[in-house]
N, C-alpha and C. Protein backbone atom coordinates (compact mmCIF):
# COMPACT_ATOMS: atom_id res chain seq x y z
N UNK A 1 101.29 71.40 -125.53
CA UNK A 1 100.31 72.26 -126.18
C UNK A 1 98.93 71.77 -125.78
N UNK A 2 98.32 72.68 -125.27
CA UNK A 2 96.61 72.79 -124.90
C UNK A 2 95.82 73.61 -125.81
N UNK A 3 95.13 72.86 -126.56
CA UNK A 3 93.70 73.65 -126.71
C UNK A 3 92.20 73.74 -126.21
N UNK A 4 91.74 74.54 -125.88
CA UNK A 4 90.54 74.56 -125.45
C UNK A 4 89.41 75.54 -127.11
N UNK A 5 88.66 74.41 -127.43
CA UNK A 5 87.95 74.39 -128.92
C UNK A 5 86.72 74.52 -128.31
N UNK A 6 86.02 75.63 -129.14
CA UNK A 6 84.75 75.98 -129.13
C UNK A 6 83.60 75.27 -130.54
N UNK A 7 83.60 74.30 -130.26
CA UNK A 7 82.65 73.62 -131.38
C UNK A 7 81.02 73.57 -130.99
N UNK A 8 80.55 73.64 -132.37
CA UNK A 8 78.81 73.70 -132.34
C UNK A 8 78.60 72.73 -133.59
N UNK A 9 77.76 71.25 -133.00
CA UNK A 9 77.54 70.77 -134.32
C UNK A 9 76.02 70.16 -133.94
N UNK A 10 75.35 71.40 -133.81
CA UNK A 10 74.00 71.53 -134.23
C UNK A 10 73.35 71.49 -132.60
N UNK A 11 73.61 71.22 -131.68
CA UNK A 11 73.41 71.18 -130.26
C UNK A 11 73.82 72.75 -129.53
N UNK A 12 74.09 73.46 -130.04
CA UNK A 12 74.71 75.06 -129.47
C UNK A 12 76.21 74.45 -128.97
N UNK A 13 77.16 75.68 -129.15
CA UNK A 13 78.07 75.47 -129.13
C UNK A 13 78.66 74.95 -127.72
N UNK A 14 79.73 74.33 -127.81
CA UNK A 14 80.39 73.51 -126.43
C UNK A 14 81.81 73.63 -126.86
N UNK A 15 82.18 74.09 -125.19
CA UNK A 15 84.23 73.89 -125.52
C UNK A 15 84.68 72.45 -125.24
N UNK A 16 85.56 71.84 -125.97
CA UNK A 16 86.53 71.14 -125.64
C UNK A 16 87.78 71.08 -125.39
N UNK A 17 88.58 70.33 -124.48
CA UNK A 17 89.92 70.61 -124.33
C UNK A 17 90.66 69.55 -124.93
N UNK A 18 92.10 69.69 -125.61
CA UNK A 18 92.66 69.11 -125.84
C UNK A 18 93.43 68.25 -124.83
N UNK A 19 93.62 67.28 -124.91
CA UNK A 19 94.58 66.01 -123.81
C UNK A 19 95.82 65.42 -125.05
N UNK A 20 96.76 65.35 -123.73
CA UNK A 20 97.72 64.33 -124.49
C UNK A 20 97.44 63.58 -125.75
N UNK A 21 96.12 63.05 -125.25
CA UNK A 21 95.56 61.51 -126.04
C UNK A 21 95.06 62.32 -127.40
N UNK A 22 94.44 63.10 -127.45
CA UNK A 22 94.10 63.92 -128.05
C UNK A 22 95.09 64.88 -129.30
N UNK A 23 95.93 64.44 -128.73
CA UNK A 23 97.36 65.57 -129.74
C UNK A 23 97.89 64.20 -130.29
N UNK A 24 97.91 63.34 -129.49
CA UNK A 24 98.85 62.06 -130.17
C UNK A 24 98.23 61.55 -131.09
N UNK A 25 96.61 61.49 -130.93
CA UNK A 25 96.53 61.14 -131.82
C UNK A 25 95.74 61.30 -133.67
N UNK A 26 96.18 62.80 -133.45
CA UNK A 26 96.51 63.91 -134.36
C UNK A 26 97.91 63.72 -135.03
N UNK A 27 98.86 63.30 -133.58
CA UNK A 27 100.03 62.79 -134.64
C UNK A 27 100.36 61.76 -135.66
N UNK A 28 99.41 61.17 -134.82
CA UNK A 28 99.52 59.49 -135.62
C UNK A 28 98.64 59.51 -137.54
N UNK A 29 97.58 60.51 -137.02
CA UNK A 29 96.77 60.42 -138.04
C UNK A 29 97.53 61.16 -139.19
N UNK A 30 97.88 62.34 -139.23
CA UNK A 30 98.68 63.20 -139.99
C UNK A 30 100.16 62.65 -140.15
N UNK A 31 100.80 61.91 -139.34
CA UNK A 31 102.09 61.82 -139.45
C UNK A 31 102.68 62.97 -139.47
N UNK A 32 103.06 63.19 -138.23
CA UNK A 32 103.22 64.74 -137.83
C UNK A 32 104.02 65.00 -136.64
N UNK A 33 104.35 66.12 -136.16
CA UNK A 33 104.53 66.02 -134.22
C UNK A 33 103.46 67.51 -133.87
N UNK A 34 103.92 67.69 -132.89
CA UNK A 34 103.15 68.50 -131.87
C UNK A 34 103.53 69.99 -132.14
N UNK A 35 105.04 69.84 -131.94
CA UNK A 35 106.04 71.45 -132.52
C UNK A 35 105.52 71.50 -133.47
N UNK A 36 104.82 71.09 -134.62
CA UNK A 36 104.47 71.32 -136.08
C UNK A 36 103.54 72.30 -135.86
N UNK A 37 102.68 72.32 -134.64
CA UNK A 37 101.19 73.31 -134.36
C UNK A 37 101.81 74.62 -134.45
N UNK A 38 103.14 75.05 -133.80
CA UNK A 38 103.40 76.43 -134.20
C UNK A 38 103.25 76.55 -135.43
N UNK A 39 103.53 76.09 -136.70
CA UNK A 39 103.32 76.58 -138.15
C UNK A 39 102.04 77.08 -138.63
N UNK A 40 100.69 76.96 -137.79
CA UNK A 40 99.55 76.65 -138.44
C UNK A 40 98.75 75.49 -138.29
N UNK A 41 97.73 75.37 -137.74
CA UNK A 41 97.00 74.27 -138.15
C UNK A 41 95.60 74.47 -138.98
N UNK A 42 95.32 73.87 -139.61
CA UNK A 42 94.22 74.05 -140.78
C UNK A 42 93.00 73.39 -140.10
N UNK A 43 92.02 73.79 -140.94
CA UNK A 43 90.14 73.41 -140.08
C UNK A 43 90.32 72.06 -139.66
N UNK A 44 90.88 71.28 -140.60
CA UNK A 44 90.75 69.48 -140.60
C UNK A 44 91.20 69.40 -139.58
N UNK A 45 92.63 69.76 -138.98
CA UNK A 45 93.19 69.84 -138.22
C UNK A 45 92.54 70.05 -136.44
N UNK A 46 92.15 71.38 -136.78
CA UNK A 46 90.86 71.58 -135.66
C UNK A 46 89.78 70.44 -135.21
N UNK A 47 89.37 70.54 -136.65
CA UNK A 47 88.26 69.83 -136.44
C UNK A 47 88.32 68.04 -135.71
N UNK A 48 89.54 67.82 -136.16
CA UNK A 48 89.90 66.17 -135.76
C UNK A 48 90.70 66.37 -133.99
N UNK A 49 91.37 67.12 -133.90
CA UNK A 49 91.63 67.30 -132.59
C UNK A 49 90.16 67.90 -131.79
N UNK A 50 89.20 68.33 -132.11
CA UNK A 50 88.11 68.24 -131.12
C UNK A 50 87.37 67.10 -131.18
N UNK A 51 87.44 66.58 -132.44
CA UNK A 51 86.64 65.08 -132.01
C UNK A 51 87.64 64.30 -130.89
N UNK A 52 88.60 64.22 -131.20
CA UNK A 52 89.14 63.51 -130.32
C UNK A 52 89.21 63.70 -128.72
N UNK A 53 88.93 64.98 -128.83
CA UNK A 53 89.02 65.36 -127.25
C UNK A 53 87.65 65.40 -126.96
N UNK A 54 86.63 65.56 -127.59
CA UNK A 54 85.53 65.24 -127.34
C UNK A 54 85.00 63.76 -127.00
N UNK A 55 85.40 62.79 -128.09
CA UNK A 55 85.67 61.17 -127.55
C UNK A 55 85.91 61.15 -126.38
N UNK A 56 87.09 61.42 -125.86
CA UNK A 56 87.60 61.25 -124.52
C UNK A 56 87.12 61.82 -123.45
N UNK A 57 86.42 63.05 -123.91
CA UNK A 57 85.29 63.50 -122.96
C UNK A 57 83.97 62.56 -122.07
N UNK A 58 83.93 61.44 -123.11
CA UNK A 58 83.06 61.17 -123.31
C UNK A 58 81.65 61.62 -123.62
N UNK A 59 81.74 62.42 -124.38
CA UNK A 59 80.49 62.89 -125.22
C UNK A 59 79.70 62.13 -126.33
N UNK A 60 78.94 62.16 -126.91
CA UNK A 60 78.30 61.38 -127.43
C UNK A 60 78.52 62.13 -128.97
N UNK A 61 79.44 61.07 -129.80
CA UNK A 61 79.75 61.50 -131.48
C UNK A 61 79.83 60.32 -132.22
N UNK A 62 79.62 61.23 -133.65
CA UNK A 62 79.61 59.61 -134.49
C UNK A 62 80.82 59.46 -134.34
N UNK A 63 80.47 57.80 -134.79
CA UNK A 63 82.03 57.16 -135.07
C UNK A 63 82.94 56.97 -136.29
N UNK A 64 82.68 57.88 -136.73
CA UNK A 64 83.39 58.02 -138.32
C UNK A 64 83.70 59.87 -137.97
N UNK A 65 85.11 60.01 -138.36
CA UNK A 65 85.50 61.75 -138.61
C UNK A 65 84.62 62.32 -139.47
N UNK A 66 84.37 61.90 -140.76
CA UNK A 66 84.09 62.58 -141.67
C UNK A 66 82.50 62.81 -141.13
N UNK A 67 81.79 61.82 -140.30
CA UNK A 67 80.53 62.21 -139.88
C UNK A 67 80.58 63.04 -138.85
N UNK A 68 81.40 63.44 -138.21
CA UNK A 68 81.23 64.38 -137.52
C UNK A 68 81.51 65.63 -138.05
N UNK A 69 82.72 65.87 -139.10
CA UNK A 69 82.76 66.92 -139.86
C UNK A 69 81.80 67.51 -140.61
N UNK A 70 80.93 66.41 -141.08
CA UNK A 70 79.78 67.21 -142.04
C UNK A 70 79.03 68.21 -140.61
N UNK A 71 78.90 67.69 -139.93
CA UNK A 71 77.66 68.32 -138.43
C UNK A 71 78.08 69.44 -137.74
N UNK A 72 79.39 69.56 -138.43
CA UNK A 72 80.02 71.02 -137.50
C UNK A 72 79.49 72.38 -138.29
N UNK A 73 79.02 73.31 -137.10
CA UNK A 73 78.51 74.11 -137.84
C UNK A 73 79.72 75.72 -137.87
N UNK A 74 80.13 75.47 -136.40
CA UNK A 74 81.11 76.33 -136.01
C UNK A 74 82.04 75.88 -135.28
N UNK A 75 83.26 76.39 -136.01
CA UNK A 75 84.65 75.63 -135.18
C UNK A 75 85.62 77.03 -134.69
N UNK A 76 86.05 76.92 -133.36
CA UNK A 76 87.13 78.27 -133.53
C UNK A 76 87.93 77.68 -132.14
N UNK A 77 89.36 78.46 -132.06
CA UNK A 77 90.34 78.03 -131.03
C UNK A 77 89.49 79.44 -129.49
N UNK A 78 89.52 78.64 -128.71
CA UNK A 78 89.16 79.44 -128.16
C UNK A 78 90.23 80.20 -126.52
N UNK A 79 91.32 78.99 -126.55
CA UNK A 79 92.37 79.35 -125.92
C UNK A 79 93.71 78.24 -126.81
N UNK A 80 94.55 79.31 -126.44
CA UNK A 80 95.92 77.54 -125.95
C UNK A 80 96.75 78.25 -124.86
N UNK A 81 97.46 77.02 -124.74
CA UNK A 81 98.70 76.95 -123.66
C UNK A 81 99.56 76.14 -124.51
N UNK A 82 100.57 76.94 -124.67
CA UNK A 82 101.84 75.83 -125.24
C UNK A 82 102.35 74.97 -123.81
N UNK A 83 102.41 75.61 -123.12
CA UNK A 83 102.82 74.64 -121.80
C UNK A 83 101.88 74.36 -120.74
N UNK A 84 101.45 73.57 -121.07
CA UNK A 84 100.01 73.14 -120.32
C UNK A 84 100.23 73.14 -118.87
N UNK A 85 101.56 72.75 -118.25
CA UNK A 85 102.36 72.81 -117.10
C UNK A 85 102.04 74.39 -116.22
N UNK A 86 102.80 75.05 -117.37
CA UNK A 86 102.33 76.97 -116.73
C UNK A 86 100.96 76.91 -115.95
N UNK A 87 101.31 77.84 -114.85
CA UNK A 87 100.01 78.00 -114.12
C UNK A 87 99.82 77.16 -113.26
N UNK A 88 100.05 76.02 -112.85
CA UNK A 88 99.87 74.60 -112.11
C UNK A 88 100.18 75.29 -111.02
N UNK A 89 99.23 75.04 -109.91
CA UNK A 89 99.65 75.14 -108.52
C UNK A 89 100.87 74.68 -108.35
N UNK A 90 101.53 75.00 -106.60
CA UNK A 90 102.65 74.40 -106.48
C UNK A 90 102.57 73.49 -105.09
N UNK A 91 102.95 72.80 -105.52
CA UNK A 91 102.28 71.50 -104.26
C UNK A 91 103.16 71.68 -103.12
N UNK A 92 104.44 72.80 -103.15
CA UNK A 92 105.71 72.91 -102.49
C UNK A 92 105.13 73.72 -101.57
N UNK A 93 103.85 74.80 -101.77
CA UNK A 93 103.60 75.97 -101.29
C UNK A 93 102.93 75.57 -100.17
């Protein structure tokens, strides 16, 4: 599962993409898995998987969740890919 997140926290809005590192460790925090994202995921949810993929971006965020949560002004999914694989060139071709 890929997301690509459209967040604005006070700088105009910017997409982020979700990574591996990024979902795992959404799992870890929630105690959770990945298949769980088909059910729904809630703002917190959102909102902590773009910090994280934003971290790894290396973008510049506080270092506390909850400080970055207060600063969000707009959060929305702006794609996914359940199979992040789909679409991949083919290196065979």
């Amino acid at each position: 599962m890929q997301l690509t997140l459209r967040v604005d926290i006070g700088d105009g809005p910017e997409d982020v993409t979700t990574t591996l590192w990024s979902i795992v460790a959404w799992e870890r925090k929630y105690k959770t898995k990945a298949s769980d994202m088909a059910k729904g995921l809630g703002m917190e949810d959102l909102a902590y998987l773009a910090f994280e993929a934003s971290k790894a971006a290396k973008k510049v965020m506080p270092a506390v969740f909850d400080d970055y949560l207060k600063k969000i002004i707009s959060l929305e999914v702006v794609s996914e890919d359940a199979d992040p694989t789909h679409g991949a060139p083919d290196d065979a071709s």
